[in-house]
PDB file of N, CA and C in Angstrom:
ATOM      1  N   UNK A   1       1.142   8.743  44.214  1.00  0.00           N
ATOM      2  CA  UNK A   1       1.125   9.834  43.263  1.00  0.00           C
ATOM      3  C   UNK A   1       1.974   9.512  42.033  1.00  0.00           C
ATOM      4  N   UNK A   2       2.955   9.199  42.462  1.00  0.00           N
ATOM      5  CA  UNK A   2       4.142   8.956  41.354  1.00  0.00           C
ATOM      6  C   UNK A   2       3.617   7.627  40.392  1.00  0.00           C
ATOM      7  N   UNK A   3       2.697   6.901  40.987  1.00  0.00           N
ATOM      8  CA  UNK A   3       1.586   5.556  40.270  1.00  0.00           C
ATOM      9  C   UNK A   3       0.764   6.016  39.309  1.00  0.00           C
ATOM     10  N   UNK A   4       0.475   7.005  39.717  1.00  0.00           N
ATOM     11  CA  UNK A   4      -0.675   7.882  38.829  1.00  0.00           C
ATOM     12  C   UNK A   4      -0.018   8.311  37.980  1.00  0.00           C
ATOM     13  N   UNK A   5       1.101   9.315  37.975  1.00  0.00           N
ATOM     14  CA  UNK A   5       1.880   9.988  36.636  1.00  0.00           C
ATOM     15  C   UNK A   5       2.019   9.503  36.132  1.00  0.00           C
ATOM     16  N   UNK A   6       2.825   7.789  36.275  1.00  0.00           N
ATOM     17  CA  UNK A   6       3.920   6.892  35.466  1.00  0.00           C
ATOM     18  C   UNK A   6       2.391   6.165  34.836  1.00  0.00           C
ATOM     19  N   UNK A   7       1.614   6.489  34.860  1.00  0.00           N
ATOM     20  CA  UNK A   7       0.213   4.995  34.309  1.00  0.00           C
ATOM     21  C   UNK A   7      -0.472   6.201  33.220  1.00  0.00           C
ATOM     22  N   UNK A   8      -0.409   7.666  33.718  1.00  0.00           N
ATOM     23  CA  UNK A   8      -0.541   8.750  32.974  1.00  0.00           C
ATOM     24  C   UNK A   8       0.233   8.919  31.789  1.00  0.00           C
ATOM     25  N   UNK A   9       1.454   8.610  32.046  1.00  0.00           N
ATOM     26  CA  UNK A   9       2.341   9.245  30.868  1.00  0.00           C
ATOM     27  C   UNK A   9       2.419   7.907  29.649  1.00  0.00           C
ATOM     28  N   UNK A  10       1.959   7.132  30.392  1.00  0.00           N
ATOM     29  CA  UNK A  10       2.182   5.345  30.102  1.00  0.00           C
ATOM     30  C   UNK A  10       1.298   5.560  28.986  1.00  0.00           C
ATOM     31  N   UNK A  11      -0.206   6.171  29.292  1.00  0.00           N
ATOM     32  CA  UNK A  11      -1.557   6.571  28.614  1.00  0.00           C
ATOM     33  C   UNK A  11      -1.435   7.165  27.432  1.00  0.00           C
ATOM     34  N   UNK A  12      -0.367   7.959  28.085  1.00  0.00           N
ATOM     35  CA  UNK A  12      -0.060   9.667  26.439  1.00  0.00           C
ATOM     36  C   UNK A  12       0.916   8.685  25.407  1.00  0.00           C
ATOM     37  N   UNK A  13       1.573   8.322  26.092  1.00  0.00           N
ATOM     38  CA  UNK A  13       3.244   7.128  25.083  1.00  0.00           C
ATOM     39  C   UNK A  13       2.217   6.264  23.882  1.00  0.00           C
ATOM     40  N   UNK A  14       1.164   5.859  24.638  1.00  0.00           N
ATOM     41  CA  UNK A  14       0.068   4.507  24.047  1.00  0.00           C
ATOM     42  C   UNK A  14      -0.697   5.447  22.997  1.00  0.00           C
ATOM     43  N   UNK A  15      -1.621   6.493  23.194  1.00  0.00           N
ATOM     44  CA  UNK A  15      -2.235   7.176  22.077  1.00  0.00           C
ATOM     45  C   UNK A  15      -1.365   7.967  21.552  1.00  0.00           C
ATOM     46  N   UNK A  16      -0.312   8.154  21.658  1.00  0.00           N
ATOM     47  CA  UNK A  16       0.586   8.908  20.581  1.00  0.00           C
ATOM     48  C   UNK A  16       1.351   7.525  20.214  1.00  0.00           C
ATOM     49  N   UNK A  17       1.480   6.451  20.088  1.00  0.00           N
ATOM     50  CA  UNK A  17       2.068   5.777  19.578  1.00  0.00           C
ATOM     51  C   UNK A  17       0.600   4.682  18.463  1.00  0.00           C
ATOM     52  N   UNK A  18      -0.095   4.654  19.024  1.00  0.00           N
ATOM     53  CA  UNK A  18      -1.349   4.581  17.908  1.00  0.00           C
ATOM     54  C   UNK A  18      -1.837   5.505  16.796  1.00  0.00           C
ATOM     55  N   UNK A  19      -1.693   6.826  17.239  1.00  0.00           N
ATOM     56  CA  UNK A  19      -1.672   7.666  16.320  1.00  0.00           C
ATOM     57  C   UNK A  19      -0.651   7.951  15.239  1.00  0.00           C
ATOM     58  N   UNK A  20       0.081   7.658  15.857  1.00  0.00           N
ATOM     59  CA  UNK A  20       1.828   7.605  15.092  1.00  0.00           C
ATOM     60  C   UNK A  20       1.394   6.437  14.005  1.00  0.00           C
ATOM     61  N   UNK A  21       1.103   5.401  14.424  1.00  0.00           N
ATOM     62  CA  UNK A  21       0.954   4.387  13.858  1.00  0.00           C
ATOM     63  C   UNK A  21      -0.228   4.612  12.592  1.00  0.00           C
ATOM     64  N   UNK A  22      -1.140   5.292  12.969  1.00  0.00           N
ATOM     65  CA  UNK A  22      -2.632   5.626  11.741  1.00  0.00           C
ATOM     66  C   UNK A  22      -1.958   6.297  11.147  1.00  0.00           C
ATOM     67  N   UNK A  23      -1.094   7.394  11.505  1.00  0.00           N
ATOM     68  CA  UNK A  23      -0.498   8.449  10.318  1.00  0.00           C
ATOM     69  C   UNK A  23       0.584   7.616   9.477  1.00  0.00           C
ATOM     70  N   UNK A  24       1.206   6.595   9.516  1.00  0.00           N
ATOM     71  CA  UNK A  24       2.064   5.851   8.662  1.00  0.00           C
ATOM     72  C   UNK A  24       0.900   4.579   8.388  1.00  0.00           C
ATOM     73  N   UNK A  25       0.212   4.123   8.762  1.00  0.00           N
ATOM     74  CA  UNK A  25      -0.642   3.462   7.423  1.00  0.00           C
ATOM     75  C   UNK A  25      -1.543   4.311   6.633  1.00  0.00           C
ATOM     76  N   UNK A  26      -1.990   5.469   6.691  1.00  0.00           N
ATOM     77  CA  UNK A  26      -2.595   6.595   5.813  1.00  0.00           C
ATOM     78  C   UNK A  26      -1.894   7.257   5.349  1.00  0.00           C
ATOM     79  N   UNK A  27      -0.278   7.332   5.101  1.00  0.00           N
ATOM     80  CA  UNK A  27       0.701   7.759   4.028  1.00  0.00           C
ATOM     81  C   UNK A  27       0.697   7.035   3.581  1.00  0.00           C
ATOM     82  N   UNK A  28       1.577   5.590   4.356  1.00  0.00           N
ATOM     83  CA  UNK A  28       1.977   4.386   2.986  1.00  0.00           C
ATOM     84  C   UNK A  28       0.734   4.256   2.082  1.00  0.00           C
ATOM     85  N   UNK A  29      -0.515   4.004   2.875  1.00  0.00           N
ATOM     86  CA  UNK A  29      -1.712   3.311   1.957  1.00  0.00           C
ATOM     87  C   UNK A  29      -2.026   4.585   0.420  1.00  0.00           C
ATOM     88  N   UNK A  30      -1.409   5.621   1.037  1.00  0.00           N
ATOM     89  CA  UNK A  30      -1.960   7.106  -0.211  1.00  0.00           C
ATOM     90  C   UNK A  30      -0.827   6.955  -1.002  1.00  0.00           C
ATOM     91  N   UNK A  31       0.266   6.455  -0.619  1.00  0.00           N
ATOM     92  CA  UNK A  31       0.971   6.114  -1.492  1.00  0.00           C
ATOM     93  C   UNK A  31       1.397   4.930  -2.602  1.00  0.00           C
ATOM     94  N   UNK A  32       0.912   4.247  -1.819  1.00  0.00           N
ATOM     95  CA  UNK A  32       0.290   3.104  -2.571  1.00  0.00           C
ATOM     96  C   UNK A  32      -0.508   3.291  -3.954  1.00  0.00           C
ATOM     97  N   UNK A  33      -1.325   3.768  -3.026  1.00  0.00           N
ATOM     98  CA  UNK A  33      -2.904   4.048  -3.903  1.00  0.00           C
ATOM     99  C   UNK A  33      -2.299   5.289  -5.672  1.00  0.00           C
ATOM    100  N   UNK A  34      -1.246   5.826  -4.762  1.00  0.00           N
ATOM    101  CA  UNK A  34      -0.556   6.734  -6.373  1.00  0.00           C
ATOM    102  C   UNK A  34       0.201   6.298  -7.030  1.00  0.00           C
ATOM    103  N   UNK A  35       0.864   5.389  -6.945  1.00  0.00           N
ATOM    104  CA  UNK A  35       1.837   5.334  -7.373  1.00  0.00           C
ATOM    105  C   UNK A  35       1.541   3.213  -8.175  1.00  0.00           C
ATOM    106  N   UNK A  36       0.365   3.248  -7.400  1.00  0.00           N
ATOM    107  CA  UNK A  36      -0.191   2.010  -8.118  1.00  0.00           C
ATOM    108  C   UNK A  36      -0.822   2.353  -9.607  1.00  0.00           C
ATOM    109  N   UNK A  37      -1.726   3.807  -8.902  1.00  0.00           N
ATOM    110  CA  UNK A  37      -2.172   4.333 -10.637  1.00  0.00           C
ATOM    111  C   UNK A  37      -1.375   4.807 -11.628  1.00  0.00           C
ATOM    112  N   UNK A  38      -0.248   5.287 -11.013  1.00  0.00           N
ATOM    113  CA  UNK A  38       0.795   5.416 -12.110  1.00  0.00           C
ATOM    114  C   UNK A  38       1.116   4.139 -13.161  1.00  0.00           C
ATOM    115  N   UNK A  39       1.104   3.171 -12.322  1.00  0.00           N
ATOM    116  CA  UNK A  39       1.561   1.909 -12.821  1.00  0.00           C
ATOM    117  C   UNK A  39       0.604   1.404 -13.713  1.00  0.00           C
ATOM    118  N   UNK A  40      -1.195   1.913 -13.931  1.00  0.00           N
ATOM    119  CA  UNK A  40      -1.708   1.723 -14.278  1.00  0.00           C
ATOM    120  C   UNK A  40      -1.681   2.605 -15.879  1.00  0.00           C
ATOM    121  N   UNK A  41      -1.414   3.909 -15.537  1.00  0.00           N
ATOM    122  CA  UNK A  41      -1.578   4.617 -16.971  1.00  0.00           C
ATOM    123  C   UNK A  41       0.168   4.300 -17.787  1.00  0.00           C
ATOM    124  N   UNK A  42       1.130   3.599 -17.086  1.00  0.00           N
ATOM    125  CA  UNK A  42       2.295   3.404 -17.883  1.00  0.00           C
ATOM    126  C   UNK A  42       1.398   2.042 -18.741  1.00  0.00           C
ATOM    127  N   UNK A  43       1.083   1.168 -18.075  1.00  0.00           N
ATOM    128  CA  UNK A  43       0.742  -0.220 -18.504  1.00  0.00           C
ATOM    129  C   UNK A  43      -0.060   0.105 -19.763  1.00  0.00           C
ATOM    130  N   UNK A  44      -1.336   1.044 -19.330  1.00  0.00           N
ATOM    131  CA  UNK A  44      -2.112   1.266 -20.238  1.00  0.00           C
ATOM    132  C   UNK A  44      -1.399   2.021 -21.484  1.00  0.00           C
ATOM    133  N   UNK A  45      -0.134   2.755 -21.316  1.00  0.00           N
ATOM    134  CA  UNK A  45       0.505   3.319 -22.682  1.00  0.00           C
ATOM    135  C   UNK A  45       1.043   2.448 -23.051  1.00  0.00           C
ATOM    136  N   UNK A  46       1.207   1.253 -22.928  1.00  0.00           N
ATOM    137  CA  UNK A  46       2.280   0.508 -23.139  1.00  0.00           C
ATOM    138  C   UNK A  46       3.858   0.568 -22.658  1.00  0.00           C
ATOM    139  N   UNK A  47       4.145   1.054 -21.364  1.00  0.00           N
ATOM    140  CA  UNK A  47       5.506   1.340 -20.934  1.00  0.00           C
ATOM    141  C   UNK A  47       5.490   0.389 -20.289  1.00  0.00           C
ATOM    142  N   UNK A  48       6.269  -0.942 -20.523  1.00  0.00           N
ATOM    143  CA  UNK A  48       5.822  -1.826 -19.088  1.00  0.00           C
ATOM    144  C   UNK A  48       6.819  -2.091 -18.356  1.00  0.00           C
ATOM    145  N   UNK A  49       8.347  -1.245 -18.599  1.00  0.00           N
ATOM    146  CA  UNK A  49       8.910  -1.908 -17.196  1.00  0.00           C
ATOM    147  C   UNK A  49       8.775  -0.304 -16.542  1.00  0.00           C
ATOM    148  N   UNK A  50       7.944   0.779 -17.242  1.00  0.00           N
ATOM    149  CA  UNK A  50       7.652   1.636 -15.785  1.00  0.00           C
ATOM    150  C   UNK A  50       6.207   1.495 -15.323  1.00  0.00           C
ATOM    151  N   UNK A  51       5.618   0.775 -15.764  1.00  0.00           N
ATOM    152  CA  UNK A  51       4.615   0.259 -14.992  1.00  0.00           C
ATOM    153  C   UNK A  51       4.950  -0.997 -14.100  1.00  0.00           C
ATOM    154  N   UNK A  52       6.096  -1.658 -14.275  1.00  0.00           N
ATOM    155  CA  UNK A  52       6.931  -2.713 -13.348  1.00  0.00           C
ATOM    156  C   UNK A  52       7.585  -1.989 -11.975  1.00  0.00           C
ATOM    157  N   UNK A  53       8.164  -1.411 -12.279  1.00  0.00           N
ATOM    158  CA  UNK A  53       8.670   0.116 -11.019  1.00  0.00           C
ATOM    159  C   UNK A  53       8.108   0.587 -10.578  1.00  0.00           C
ATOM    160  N   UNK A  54       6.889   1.138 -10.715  1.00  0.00           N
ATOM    161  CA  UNK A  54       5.655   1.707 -10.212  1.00  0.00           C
ATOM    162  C   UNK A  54       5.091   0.552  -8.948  1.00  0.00           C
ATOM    163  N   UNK A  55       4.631  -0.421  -9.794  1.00  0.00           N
ATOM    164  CA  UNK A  55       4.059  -1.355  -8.982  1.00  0.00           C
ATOM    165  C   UNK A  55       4.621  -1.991  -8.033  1.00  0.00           C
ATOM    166  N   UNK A  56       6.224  -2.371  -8.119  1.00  0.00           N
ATOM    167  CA  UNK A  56       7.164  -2.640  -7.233  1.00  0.00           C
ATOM    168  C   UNK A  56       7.229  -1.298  -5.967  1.00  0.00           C
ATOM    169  N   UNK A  57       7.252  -0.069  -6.541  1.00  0.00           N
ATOM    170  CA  UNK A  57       7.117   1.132  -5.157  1.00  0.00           C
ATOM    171  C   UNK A  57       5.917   0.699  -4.550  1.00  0.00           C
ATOM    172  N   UNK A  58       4.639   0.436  -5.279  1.00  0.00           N
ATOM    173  CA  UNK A  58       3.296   0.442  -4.600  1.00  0.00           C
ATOM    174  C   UNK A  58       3.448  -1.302  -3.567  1.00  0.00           C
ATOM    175  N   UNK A  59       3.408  -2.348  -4.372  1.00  0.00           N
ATOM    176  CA  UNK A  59       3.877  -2.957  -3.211  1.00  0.00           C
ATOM    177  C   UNK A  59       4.749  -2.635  -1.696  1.00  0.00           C
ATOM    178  N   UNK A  60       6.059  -2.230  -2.149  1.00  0.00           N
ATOM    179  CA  UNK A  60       6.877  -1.464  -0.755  1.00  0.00           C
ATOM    180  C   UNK A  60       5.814  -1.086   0.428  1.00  0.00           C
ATOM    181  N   UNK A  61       4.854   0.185  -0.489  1.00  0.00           N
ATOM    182  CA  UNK A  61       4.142   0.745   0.520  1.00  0.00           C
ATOM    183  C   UNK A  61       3.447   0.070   1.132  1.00  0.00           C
ATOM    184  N   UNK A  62       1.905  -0.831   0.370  1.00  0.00           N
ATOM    185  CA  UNK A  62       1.281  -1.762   0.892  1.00  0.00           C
ATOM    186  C   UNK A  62       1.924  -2.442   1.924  1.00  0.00           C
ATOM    187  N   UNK A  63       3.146  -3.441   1.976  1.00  0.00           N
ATOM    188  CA  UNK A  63       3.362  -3.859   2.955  1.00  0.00           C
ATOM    189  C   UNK A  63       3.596  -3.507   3.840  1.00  0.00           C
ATOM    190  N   UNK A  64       4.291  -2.200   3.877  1.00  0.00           N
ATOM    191  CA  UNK A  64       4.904  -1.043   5.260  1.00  0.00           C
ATOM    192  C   UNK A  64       3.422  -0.835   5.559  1.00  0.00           C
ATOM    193  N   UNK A  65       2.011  -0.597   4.955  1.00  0.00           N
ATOM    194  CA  UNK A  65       0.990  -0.169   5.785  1.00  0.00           C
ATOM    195  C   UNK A  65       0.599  -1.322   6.863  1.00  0.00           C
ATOM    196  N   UNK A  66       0.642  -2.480   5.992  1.00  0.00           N
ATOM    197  CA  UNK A  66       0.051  -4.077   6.060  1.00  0.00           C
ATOM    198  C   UNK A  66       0.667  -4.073   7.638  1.00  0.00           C
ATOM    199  N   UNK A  67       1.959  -3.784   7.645  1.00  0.00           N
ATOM    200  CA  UNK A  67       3.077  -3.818   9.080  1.00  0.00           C
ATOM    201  C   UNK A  67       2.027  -3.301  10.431  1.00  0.00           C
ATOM    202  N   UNK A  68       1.743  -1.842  10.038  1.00  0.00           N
ATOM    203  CA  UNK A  68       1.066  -1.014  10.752  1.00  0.00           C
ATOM    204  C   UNK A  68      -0.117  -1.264  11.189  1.00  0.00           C
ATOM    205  N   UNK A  69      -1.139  -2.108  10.317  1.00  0.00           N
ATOM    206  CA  UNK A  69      -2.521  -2.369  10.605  1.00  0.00           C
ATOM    207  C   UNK A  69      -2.676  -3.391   9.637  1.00  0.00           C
ATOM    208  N   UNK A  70      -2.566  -4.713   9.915  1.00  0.00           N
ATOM    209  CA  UNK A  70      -2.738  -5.656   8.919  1.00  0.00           C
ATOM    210  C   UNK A  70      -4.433  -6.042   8.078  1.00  0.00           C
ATOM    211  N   UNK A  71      -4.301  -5.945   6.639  1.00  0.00           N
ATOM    212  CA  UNK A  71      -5.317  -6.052   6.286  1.00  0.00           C
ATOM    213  C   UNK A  71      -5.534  -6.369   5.376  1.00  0.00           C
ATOM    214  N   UNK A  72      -6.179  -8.047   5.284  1.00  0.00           N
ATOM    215  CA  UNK A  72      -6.395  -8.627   3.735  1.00  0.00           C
ATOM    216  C   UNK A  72      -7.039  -8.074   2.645  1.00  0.00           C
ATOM    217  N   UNK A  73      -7.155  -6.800   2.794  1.00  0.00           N
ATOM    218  CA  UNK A  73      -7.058  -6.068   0.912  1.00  0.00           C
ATOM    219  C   UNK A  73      -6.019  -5.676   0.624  1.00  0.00           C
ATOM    220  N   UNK A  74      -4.936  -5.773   1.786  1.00  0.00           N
ATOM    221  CA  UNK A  74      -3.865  -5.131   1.244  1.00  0.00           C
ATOM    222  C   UNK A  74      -3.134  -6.291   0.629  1.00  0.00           C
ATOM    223  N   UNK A  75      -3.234  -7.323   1.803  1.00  0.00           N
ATOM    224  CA  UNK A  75      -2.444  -8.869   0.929  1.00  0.00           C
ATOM    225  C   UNK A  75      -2.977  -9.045  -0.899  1.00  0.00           C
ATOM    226  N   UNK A  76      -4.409  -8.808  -0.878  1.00  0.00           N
ATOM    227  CA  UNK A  76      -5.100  -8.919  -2.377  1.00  0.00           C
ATOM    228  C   UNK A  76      -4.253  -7.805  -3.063  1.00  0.00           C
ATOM    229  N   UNK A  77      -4.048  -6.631  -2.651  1.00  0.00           N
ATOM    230  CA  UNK A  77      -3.237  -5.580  -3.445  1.00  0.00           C
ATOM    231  C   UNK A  77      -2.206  -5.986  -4.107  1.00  0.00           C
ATOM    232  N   UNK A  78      -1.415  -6.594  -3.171  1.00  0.00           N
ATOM    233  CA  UNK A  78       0.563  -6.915  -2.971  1.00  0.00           C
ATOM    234  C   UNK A  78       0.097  -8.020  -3.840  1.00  0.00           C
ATOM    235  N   UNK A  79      -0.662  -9.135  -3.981  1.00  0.00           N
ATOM    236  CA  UNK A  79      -0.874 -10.342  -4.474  1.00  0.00           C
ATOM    237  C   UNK A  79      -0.958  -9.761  -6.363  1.00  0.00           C
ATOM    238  N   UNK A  80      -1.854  -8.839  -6.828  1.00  0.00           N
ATOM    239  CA  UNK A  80      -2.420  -8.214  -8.072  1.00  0.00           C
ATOM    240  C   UNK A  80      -1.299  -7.608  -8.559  1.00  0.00           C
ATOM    241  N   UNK A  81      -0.438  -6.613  -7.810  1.00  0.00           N
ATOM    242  CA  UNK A  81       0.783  -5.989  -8.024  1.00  0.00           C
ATOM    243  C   UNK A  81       1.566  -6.695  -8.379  1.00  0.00           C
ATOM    244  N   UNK A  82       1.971  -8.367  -7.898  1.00  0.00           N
ATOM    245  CA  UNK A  82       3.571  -8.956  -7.834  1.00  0.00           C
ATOM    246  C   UNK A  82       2.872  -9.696  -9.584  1.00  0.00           C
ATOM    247  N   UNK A  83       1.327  -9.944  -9.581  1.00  0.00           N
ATOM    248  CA  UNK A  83       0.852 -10.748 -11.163  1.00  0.00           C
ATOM    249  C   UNK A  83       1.301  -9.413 -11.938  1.00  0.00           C
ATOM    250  N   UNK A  84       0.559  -8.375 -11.696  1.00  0.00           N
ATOM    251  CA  UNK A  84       0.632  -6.908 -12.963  1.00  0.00           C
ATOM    252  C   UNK A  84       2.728  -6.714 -13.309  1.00  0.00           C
ATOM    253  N   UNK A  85       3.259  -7.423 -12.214  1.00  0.00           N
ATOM    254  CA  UNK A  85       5.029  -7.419 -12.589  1.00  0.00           C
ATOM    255  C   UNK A  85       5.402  -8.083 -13.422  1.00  0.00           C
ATOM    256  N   UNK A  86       4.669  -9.519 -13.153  1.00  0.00           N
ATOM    257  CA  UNK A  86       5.213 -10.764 -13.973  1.00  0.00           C
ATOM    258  C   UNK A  86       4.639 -10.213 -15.161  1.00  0.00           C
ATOM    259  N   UNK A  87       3.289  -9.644 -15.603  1.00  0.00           N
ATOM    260  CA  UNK A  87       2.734 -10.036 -16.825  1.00  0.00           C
ATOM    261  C   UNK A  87       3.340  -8.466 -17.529  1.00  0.00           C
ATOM    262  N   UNK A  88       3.859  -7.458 -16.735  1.00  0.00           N
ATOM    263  CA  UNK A  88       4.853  -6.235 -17.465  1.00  0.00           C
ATOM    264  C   UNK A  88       6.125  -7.134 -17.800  1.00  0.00           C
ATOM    265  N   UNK A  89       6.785  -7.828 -17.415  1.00  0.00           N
ATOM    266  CA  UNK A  89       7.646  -8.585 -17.679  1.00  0.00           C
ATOM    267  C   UNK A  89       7.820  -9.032 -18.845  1.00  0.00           C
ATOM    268  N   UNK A  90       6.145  -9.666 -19.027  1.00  0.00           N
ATOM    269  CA  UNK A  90       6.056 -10.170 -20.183  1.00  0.00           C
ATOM    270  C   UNK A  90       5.758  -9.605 -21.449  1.00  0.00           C
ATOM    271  N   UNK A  91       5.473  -8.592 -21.303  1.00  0.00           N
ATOM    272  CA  UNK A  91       5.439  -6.950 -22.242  1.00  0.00           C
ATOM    273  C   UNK A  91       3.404  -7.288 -22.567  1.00  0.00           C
ATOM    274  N   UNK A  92       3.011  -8.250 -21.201  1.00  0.00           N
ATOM    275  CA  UNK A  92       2.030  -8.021 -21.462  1.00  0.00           C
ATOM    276  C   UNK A  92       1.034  -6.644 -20.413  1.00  0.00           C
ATOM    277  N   UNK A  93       0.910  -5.764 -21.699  1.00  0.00           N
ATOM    278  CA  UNK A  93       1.145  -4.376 -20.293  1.00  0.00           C
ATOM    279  C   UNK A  93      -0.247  -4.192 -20.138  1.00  0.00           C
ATOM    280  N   UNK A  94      -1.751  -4.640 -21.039  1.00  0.00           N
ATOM    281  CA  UNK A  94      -3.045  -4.896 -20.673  1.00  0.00           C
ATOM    282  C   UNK A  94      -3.190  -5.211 -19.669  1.00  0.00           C
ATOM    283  N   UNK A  95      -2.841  -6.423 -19.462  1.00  0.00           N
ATOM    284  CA  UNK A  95      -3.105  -7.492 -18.705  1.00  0.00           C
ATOM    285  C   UNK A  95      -2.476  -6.939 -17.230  1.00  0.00           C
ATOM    286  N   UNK A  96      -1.170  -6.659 -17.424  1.00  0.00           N
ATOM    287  CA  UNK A  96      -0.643  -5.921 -16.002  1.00  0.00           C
ATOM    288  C   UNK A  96      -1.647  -4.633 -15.733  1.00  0.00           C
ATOM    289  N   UNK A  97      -2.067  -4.028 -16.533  1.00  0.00           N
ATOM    290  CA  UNK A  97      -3.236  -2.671 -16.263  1.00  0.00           C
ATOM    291  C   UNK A  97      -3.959  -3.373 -15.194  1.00  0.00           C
ATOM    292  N   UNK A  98      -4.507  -4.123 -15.763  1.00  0.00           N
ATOM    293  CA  UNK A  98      -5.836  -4.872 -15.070  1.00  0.00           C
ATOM    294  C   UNK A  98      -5.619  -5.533 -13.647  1.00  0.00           C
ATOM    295  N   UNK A  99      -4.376  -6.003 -13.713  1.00  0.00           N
ATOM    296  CA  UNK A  99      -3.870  -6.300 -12.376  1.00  0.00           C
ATOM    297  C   UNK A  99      -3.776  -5.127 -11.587  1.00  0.00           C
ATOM    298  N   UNK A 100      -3.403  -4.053 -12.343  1.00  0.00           N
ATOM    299  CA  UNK A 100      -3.347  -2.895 -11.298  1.00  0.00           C
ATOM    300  C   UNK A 100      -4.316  -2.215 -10.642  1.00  0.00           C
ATOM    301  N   UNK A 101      -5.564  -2.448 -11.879  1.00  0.00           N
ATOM    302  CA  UNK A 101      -6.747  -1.695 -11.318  1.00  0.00           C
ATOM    303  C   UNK A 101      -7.706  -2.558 -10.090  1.00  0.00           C
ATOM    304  N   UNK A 102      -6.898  -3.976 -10.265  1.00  0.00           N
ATOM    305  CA  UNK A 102      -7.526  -4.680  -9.101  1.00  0.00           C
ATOM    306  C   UNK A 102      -6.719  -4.429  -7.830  1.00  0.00           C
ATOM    307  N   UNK A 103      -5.647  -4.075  -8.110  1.00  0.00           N
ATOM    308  CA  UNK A 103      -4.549  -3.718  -6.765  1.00  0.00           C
ATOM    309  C   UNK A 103      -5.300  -2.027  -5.924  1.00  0.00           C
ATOM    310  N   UNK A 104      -5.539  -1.363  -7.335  1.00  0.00           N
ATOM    311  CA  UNK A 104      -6.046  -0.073  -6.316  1.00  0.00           C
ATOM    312  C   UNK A 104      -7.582  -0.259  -5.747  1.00  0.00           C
ATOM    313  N   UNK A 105      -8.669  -1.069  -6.508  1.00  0.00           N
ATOM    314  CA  UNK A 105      -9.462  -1.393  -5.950  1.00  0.00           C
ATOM    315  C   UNK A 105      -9.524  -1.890  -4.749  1.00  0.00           C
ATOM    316  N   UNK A 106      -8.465  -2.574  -3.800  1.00  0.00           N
ATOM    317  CA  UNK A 106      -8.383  -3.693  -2.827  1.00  0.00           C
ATOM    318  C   UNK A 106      -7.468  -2.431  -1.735  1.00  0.00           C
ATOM    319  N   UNK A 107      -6.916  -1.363  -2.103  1.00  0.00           N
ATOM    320  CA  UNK A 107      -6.189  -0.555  -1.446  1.00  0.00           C
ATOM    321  C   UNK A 107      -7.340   0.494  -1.584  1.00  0.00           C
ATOM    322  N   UNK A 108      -8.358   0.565  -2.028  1.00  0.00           N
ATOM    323  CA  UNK A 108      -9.189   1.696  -1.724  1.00  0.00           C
ATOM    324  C   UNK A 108      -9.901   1.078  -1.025  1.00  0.00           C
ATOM    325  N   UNK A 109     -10.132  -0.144  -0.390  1.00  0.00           N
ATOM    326  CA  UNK A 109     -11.374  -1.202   0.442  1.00  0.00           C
ATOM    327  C   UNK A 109     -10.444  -1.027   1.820  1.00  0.00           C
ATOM    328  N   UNK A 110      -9.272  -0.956   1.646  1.00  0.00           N
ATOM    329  CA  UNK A 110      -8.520  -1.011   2.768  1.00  0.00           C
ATOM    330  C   UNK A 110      -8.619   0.354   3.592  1.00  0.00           C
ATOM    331  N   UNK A 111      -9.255   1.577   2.968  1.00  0.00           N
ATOM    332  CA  UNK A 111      -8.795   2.641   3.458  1.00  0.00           C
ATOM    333  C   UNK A 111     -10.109   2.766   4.321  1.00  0.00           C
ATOM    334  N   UNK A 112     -11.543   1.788   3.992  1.00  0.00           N
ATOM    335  CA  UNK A 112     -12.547   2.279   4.487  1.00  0.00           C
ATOM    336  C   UNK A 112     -12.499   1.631   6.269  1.00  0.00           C
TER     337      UNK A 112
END
């Protein structure tokens, strides 16, 4: 009897710890996904080290999802994000746009 409970409760620990797990890659990834577009309309005004900050939060997230459920759109995300830094860096804030809009593209592939 006591085999049965402990393989029971073993059962509930496992789908609440998977679920636990979907609900923190479907925050980080929504957060991602906002705070990447932020990074996109600073770039596009020309603000580029808050489109540098932006994209640095949206990376954070990506990888904390990446942790949770690993998934090469998210590596393509984190990869577009760390170029859209260097090229805000470079006060080239177009060019970082464009990196960004490929970062949320690759974090909206991730969500399907």
């Amino acid at each position: 009897m006591n085999t049965k409970i402990n393989a029971f409760a073993g059962l509930l620990l496992s789908a609440y710890g998977l679920a636990y797990a979907a609900d923190e890659y479907s925050a980080h990834l929504a957060r991602a996904l906002e705070v990447a577009g932020t990074a996109i309309s600073h770039g596009e005004a020309r603000h580029p080290s808050l489109s540098a900050e932006h994209a640095e939060e949206a990376i954070k997230h990506a990888q904390a999802a990446n942790q949770h459920h690993p998934n090469p759109h998210l590596e393509e995300a984190v990869n577009h994000l760390k170029t859209a830094i260097e090229h805000s860096k470079m006060h080239h804030s177009d060019v970082a746009a464009e990196h960004a809009k490929q970062a949320v593209a690759h974090l909206k592939a991730a969500q399907q």
